[in-house]
Protein backbone atom coordinates (compact mmCIF):
# COMPACT_ATOMS: atom_id res chain seq x y z
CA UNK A 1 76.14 97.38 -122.78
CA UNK A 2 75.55 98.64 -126.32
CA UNK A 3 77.99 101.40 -126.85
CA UNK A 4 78.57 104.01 -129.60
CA UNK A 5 82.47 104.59 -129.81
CA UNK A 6 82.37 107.70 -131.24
CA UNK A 7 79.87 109.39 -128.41
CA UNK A 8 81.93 108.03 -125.62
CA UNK A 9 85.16 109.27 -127.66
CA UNK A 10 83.15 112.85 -127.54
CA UNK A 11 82.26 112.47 -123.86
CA UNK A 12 85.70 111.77 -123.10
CA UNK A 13 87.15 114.10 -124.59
CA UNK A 14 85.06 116.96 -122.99
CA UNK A 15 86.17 115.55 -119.54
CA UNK A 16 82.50 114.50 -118.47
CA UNK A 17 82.33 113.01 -115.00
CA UNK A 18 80.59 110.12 -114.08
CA UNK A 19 78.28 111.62 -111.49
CA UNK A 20 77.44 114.69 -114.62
CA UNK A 21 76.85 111.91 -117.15
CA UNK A 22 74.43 109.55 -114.67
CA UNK A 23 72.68 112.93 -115.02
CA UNK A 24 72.55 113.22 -118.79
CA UNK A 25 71.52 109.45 -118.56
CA UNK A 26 68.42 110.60 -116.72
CA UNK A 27 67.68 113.52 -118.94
CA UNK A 28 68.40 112.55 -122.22
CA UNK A 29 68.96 108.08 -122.54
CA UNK A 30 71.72 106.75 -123.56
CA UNK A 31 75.37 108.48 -124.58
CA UNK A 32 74.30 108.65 -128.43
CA UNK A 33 71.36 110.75 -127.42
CA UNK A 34 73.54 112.88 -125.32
CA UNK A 35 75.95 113.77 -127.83
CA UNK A 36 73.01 114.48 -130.37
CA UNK A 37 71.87 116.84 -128.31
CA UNK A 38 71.56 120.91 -128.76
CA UNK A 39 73.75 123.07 -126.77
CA UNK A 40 70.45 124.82 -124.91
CA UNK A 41 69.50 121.22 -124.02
CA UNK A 42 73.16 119.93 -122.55
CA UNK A 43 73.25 123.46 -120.83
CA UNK A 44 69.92 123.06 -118.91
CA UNK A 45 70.93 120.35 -117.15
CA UNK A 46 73.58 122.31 -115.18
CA UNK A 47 76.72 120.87 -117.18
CA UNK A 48 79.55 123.69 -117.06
CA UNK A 49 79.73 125.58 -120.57
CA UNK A 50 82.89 124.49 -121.58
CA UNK A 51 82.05 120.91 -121.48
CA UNK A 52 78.53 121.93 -123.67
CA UNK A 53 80.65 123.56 -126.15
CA UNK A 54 82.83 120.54 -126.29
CA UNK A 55 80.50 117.74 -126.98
CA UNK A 56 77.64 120.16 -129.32
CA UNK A 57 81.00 120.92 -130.81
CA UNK A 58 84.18 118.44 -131.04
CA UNK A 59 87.21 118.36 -131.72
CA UNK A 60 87.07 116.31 -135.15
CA UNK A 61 90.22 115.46 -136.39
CA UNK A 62 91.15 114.26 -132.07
CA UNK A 63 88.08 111.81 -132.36
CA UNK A 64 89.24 110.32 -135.54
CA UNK A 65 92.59 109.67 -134.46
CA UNK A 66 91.02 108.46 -131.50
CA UNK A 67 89.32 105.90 -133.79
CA UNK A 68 92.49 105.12 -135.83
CA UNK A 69 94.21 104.04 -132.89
CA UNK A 70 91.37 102.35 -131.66
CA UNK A 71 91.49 100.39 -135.02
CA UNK A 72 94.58 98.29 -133.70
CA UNK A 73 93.27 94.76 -132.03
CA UNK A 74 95.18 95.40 -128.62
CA UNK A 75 93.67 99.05 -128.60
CA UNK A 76 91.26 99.35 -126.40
CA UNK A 77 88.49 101.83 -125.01
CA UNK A 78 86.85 100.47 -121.55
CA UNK A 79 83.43 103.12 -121.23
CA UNK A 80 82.00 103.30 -117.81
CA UNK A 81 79.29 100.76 -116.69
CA UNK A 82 80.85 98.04 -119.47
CA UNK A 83 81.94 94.75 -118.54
CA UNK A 84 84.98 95.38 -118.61
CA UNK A 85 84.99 98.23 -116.58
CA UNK A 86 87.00 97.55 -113.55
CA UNK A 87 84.29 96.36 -110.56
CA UNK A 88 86.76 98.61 -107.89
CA UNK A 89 86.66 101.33 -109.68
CA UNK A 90 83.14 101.46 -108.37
CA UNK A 91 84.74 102.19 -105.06
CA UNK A 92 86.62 105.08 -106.40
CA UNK A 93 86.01 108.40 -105.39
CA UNK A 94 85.20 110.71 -109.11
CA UNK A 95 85.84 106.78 -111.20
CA UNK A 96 87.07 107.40 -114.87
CA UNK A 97 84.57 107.69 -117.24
CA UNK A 98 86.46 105.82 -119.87
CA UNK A 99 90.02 103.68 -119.82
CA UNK A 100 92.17 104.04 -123.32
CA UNK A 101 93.59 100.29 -122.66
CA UNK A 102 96.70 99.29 -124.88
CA UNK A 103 97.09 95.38 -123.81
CA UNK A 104 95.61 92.75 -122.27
CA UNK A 105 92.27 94.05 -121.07
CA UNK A 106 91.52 91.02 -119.16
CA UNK A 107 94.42 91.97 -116.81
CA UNK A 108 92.06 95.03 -115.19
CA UNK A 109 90.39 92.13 -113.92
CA UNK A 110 93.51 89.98 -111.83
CA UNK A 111 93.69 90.48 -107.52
CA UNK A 112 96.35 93.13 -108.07
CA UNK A 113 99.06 94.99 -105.65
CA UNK A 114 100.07 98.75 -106.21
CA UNK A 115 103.98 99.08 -105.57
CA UNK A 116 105.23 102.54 -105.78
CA UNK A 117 108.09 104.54 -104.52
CA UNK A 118 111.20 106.91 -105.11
CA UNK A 119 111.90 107.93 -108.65
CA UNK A 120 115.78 107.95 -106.84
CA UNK A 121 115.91 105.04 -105.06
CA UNK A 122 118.56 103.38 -103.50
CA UNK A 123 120.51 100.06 -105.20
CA UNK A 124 118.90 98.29 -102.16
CA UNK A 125 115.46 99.91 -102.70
CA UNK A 126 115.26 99.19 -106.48
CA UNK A 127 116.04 95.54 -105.42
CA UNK A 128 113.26 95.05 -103.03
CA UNK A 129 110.72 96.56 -105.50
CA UNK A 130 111.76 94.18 -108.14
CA UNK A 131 112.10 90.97 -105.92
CA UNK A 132 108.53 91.79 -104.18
CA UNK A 133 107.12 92.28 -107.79
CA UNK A 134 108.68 89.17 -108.79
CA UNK A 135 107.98 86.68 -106.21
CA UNK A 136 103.96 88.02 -106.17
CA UNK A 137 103.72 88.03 -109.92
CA UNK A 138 104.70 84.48 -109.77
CA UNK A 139 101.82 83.71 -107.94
CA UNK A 140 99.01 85.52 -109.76
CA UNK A 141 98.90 89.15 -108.62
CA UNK A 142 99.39 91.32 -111.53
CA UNK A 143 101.08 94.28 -110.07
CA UNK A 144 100.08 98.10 -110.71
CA UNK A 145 102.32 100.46 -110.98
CA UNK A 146 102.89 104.11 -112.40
CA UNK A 147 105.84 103.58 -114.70
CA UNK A 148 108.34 106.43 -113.50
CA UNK A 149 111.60 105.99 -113.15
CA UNK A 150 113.44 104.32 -110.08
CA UNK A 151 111.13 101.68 -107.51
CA UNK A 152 107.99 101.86 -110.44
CA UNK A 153 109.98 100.68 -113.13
CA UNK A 154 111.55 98.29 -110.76
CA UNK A 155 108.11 96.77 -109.72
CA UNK A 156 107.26 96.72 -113.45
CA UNK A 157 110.40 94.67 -114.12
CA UNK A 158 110.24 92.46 -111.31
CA UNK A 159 106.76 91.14 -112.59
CA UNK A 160 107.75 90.90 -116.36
CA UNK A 161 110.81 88.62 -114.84
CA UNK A 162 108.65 86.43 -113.14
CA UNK A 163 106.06 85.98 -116.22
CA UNK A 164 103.33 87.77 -114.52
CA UNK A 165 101.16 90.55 -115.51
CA UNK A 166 101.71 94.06 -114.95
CA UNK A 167 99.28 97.25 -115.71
CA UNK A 168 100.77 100.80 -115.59
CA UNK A 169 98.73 103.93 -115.31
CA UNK A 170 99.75 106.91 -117.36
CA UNK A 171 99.88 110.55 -116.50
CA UNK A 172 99.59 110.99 -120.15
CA UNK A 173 97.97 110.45 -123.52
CA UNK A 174 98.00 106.55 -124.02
CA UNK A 175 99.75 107.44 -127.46
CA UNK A 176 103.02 108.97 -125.20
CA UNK A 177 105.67 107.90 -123.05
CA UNK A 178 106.30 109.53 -119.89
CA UNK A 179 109.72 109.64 -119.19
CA UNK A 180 111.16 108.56 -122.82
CA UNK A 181 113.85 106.81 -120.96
CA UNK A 182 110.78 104.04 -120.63
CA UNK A 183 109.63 103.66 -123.92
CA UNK A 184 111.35 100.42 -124.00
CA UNK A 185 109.46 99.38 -121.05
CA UNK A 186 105.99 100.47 -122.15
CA UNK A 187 106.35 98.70 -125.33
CA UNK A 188 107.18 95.25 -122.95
CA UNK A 189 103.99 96.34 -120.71
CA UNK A 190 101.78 96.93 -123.78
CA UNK A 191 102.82 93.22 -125.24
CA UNK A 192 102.67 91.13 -121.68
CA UNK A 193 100.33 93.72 -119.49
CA UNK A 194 98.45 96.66 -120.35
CA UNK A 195 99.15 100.37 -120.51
CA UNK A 196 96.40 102.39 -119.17
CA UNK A 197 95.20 105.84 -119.22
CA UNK A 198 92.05 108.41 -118.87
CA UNK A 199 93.23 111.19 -120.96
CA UNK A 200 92.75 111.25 -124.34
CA UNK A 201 95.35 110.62 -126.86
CA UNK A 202 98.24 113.38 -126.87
CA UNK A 203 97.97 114.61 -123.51
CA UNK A 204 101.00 116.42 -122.25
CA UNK A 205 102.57 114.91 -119.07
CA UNK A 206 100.38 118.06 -116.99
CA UNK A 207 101.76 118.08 -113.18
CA UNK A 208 98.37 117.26 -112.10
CA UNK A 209 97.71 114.23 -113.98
CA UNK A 210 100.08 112.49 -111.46
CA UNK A 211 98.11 112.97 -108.65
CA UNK A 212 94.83 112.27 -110.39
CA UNK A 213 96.05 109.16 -111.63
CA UNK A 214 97.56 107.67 -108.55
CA UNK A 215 93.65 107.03 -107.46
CA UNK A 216 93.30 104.85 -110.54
CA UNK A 217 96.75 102.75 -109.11
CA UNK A 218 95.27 102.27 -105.87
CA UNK A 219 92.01 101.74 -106.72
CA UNK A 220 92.54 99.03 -108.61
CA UNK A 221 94.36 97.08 -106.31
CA UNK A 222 93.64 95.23 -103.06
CA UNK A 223 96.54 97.00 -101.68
CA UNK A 224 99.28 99.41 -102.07
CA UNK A 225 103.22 98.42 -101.16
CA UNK A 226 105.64 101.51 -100.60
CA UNK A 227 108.98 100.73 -101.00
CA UNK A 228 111.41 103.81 -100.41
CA UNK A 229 109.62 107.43 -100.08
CA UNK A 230 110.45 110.91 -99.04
CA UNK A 231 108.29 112.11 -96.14
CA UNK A 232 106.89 114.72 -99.14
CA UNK A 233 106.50 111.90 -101.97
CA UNK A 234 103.80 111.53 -104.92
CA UNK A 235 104.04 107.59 -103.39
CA UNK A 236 102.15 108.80 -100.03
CA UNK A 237 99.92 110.84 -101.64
CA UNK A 238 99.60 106.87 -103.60
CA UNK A 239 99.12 105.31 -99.71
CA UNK A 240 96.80 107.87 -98.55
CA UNK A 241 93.96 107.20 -101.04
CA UNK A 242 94.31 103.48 -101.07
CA UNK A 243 94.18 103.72 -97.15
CA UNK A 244 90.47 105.93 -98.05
CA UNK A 245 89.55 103.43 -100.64
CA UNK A 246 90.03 100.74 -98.22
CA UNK A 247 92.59 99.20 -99.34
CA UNK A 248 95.86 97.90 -97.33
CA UNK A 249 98.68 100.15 -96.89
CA UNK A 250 102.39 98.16 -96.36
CA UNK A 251 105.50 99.65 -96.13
CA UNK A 252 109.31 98.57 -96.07
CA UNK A 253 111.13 99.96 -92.68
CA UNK A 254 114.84 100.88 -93.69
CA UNK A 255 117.78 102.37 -92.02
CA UNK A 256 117.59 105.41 -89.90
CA UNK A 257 119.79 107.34 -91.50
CA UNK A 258 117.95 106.72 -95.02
CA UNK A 259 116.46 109.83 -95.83
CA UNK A 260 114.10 107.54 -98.54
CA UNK A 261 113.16 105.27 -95.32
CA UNK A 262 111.69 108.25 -93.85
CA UNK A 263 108.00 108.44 -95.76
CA UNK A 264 107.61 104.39 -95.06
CA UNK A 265 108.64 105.01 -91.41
CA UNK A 266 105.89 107.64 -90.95
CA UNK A 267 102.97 105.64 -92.92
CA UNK A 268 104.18 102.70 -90.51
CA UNK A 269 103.20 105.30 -87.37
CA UNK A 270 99.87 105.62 -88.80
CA UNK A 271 98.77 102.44 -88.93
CA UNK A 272 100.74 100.74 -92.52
CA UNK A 273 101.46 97.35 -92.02
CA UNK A 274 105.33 96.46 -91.65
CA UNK A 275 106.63 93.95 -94.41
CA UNK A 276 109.16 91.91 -94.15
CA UNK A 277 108.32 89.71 -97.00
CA UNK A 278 106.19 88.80 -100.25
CA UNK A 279 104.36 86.03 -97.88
CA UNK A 280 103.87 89.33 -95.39
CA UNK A 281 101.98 90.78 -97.56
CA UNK A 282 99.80 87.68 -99.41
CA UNK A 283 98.67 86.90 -95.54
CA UNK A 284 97.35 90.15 -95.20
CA UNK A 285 95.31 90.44 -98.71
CA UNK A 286 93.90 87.55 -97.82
CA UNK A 287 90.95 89.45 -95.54
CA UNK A 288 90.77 91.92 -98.40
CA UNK A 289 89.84 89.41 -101.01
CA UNK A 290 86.24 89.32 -100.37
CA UNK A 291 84.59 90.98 -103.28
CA UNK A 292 86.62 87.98 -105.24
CA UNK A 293 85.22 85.28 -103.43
CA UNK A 294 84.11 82.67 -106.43
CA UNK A 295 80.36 81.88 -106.68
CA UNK A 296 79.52 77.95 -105.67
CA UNK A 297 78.14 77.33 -108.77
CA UNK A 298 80.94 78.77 -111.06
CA UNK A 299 81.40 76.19 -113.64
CA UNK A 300 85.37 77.06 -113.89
CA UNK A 301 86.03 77.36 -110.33
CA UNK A 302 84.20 73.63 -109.72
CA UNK A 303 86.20 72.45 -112.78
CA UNK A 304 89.22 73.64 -110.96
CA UNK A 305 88.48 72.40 -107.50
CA UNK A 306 87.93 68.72 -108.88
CA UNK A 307 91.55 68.84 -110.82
CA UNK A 308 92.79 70.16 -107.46
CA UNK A 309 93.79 67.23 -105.08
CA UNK A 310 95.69 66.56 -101.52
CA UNK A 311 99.31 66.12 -103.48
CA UNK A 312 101.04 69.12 -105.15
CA UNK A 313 100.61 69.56 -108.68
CA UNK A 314 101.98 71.68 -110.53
CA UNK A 315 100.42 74.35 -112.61
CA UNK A 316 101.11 73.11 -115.85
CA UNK A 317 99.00 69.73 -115.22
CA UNK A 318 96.58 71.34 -113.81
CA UNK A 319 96.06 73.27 -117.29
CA UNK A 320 95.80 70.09 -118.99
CA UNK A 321 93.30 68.44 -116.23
CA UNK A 322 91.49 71.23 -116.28
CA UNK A 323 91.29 72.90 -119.75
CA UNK A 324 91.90 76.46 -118.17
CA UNK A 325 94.98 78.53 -119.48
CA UNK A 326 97.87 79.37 -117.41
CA UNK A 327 97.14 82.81 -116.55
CA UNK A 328 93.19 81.58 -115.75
CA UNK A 329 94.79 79.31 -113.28
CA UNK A 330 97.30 81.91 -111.64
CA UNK A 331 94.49 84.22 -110.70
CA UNK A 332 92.36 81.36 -109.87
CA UNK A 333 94.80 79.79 -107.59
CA UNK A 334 95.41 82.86 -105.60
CA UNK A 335 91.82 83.41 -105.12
CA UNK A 336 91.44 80.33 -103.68
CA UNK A 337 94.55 80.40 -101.52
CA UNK A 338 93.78 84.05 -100.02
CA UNK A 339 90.26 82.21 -99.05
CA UNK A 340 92.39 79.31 -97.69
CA UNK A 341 91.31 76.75 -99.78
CA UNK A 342 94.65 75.74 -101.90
CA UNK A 343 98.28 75.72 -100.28
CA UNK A 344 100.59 76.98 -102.93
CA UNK A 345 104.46 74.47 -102.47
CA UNK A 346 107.98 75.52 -103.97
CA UNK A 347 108.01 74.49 -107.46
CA UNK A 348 104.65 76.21 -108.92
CA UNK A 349 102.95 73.32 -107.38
CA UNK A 350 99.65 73.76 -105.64
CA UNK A 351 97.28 71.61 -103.38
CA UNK A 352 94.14 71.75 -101.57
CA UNK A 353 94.73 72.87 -97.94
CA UNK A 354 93.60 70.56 -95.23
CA UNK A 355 90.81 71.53 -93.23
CA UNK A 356 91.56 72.94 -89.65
CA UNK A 357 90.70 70.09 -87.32
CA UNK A 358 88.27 70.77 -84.32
């Protein structure tokens, strides 16, 4: 889709929904038209007055340091109804008009897992986040996340470790880091994931922006993992959309006398699955994986299937059989596997499952 950055910037910036600017679609075309428009025009259509005033009249000097930033190659702006506009976010309850993407945009596009949790975790919880990020990075899930301190960071971590890809969701401007004590982190994200975010450049870390944005970290994935959470946690708030969106809920049981064991103990009573393990989890995505079923006829998937035989191979070989990059074939290969057709070995190595006999 043909897009004008500068009218989306303006669109953006006035905090148009979705749902209002489908309607401005109708009236008016497409988003340069819109933000052409006369006040009286905008107004008639039922758009609040605020967001009139802020599109007949913008903020200047925020749109072009909207555009400088935009200037740098891994800077990205993802408008609604693009191609690269995440496909779930379709399923999202009030969907972002517009993504400020610094990274890998590509990665919006991987089977992904929300883990979230305590910003106070114990030693034990921080370990499970990071070893559950880990092991699932490894084998193609990029894992979302919302980059606070304590089981977020962890998760983050865990799937930098293993290689993988990891995408965090800000509560802020994409320009800031929210806490500072993770601006090390974000900079690793940025170069190996992507840093995401719907507010425009120099937004303040607002208490609502948490809440708003933990729909963006379960909508994007196929599930949501809570590792360690407060029976009153931002993480449940996290579980309780992804189980509206749905997506999977899974929780980690812990000790009784864990006060941070308590939130994933209630989610369990209403109906999260228990996890004991990474493969816990990959078992259950696997009847969520639908909307990533590959096509018959697509050309990479068929290139992939005839590299693929009955004796492990590992990854690397396949690359060269096939002519597909590494991270192609990570998301590839877990497609296939959550549809049962590969059986992933220790060692990276990956095969094509035998059919059930009769």
């Amino acid at each position: 889709m043909e897009m004008s950055v500068r009218a989306w910037l303006v669109l953006a910036h006035a905090y148009v929904r979705v749902d209002e600017l489908k309607n401005l679609i109708e009236c008016f075309g497409g988003v340069d038209e819109i933000a052409a428009q006369p006040r009286d025009n905008i107004a008639a259509t039922g758009l609040a007055d605020e967001k009139c005033r802020a599109i007949v009249s913008p903020d200047g000097r925020a749109i072009d340091n909207a555009l400088e930033w935009l200037g740098h190659e891994r800077h990205h702006l993802v408008a609604w109804g693009e191609d690269d506009y995440p496909e779930l976010f379709g399923q999202v309850p009030g969907p972002p008009l517009a993504l400020y993407v610094n990274g890998d945009v590509d990665a919006l596009h991987l089977p992904a897992l929300a883990i979230v949790g305590s910003r106070n975790p114990t030693r034990g919880g921080r370990r499970n986040a990071h070893d559950f990020a880990r092991h699932l990075a490894s084998g193609g899930l990029a894992i979302v996340s919302g980059m606070a301190q304590g089981i977020d960071a962890a998760a983050h971590e865990g799937a930098l470790h293993a290689g993988g890809k990891t995408i965090a969701f800000l509560g802020t401007g994409i320009d800031r880091v929210y806490p500072p004590v993770n601006r090390s982190l974000a900079h690793t994200i940025a170069e190996r994931g992507a840093l995401v975010s719907e507010y425009p450049l120099g937004s303040p870390p607002e208490k609502w922006h948490f809440p708003e944005r933990n729909r963006l970290i379960s909508g994007l994935s196929l599930g949501t993992l809570v590792v360690e959470a407060a029976r009153r946690s931002g993480s449940l708030i996290t579980a309780r959309l992804a189980a509206e969106q749905g997506r999977e809920v899974f929780a980690l049981p812990g000790s009784i006398h864990n006060a941070l064991a308590r939130g994933c103990h209630e989610l369990i009573r209403q109906g999260a699955k228990l996890v004991e393990t990474a493969d816990d989890i990959l078992a259950e995505l696997g009847q969520l994986a639908g909307h990533m079923h590959p096509a018959a006829d697509d050309a990479d998937y068929a290139t992939l299937r005839n590299s693929l035989s009955h004796d492990p191979v590992g990854i690397e070989e396949l690359g060269r059989e096939s002519g597909l990059t590494i991270d192609q074939l990570s998301s590839m290969l877990l497609i296939l596997e959550l549809h049962g057709e590969v059986e992933s070995f220790p060692g990276g190595r990956y095969a094509k499952k035998e059919p059930l006999q009769a």
